[in-house]
N, C-alpha and C. Protein backbone atom coordinates (compact mmCIF):
# COMPACT_ATOMS: atom_id res chain seq x y z
N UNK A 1 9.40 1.27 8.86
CA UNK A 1 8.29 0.90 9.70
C UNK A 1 8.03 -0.59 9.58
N UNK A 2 7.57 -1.03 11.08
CA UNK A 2 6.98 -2.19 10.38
C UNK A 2 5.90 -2.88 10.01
N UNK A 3 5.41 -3.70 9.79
CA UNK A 3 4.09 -4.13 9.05
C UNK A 3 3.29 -3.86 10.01
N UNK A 4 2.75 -4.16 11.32
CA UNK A 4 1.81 -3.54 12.44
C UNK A 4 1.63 -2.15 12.27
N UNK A 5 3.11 -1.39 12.11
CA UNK A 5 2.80 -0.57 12.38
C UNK A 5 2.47 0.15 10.91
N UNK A 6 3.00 0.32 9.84
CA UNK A 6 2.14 0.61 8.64
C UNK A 6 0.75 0.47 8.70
N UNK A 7 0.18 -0.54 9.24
CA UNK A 7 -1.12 -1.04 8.97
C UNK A 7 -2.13 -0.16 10.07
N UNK A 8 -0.97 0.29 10.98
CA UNK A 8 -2.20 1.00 12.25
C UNK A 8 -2.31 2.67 11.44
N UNK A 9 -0.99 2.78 10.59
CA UNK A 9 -0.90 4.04 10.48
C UNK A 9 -2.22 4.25 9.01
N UNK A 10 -1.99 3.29 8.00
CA UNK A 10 -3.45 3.03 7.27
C UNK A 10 -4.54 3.62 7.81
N UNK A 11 -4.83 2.79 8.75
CA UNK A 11 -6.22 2.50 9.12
C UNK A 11 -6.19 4.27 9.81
N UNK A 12 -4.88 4.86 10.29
CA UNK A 12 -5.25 5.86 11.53
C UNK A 12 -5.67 7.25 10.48
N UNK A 13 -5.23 6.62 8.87
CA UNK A 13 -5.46 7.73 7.70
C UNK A 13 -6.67 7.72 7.16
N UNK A 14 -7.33 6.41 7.03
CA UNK A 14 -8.33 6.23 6.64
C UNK A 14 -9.56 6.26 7.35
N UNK A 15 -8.85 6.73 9.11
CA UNK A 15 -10.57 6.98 9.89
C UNK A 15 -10.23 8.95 9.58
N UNK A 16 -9.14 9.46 9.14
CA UNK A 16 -9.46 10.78 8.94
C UNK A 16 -9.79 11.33 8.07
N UNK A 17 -10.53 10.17 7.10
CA UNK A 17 -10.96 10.63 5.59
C UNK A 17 -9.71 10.58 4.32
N UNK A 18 -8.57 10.25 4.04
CA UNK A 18 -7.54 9.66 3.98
C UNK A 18 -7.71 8.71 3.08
N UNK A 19 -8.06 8.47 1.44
CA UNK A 19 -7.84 7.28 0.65
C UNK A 19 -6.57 6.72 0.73
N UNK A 20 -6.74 5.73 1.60
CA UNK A 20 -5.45 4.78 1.19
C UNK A 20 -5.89 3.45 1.67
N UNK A 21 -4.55 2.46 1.10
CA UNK A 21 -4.77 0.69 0.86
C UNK A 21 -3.65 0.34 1.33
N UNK A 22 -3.46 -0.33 2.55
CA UNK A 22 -2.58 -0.84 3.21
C UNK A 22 -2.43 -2.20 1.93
N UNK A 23 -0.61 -2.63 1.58
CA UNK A 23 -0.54 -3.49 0.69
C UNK A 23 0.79 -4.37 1.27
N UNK A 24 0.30 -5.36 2.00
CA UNK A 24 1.40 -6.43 2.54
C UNK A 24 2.03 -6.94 1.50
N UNK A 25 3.64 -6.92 1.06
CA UNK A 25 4.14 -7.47 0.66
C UNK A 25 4.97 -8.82 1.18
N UNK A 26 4.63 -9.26 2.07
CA UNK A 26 5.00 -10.23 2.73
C UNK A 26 6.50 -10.66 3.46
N UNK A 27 7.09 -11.68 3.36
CA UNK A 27 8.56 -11.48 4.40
C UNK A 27 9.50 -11.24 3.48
N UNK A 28 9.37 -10.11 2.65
CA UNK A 28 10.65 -9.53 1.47
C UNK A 28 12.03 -9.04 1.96
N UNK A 29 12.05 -8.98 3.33
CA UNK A 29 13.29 -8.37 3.94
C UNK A 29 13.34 -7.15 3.08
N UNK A 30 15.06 -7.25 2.52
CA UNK A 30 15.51 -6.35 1.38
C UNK A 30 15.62 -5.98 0.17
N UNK A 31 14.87 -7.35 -0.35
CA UNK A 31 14.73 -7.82 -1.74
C UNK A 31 13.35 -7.93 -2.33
N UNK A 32 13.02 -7.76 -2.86
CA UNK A 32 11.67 -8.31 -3.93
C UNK A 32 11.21 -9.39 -4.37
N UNK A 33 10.15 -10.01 -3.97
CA UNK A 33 10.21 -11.22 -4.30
C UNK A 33 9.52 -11.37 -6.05
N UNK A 34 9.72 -12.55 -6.94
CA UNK A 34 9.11 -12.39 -8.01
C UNK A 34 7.72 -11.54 -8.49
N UNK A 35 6.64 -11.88 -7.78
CA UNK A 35 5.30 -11.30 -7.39
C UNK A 35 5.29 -9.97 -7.09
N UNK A 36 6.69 -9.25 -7.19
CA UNK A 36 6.32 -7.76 -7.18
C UNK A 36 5.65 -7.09 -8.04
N UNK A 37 6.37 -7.40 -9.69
CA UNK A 37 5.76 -6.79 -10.37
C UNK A 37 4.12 -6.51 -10.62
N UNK A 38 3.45 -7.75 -9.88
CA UNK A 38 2.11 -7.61 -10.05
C UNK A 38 1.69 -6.82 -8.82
N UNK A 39 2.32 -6.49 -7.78
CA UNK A 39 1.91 -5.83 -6.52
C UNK A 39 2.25 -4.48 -6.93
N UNK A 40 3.33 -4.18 -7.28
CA UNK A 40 3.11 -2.80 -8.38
C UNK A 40 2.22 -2.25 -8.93
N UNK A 41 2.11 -2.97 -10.08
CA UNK A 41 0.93 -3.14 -11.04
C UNK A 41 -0.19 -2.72 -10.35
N UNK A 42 -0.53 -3.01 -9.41
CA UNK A 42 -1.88 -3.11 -8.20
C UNK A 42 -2.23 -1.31 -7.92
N UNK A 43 -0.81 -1.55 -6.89
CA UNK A 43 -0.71 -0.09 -6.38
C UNK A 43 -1.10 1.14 -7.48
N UNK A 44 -0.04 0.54 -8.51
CA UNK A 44 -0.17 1.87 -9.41
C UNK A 44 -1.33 2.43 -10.49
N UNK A 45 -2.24 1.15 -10.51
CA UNK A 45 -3.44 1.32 -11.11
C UNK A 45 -4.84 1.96 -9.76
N UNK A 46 -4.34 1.49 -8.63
CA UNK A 46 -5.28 2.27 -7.25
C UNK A 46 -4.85 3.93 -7.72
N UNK A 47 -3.39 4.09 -7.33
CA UNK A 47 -3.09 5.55 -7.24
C UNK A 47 -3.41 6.68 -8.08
N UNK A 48 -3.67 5.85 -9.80
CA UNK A 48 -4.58 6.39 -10.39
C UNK A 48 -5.97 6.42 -10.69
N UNK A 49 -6.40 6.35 -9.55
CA UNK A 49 -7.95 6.13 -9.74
C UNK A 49 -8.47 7.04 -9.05
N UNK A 50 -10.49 6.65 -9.50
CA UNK A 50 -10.88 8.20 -8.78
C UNK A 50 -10.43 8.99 -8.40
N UNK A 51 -9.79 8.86 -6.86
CA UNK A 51 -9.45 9.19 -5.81
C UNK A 51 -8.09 10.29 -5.94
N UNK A 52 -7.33 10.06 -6.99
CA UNK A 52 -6.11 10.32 -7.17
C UNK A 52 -6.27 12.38 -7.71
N UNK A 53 -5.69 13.30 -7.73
CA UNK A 53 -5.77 14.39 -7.56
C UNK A 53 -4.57 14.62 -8.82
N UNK A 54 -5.15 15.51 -9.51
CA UNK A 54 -3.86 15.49 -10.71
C UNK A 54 -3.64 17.18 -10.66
């Protein structure tokens, strides 16, 4: 997908009650840029939160 469209699909989850965080990683193509690990880091501390269902 691409970034527009990730971001419409976000928003189209989060008007149906839907916790989620659209997270731009910017023009990474195929690769990762250094700054992943902290965009990781990000995600994976959201996914366990409140919200998260165990």
């Amino acid at each position: 997908m691409t970034h527009g469209a990730m971001q419409r699909e976000a928003s189209r989850l989060a008007r149906s009650g839907v916790p989620v965080r659209f997270l731009g990683l910017g023009a990474v193509g195929h690769a990762f840029t250094p700054s992943f690990g902290g965009y990781l880091e990000q995600a994976l501390v959201w996914l366990g939160g409140p919200h998260s269902v165990s």
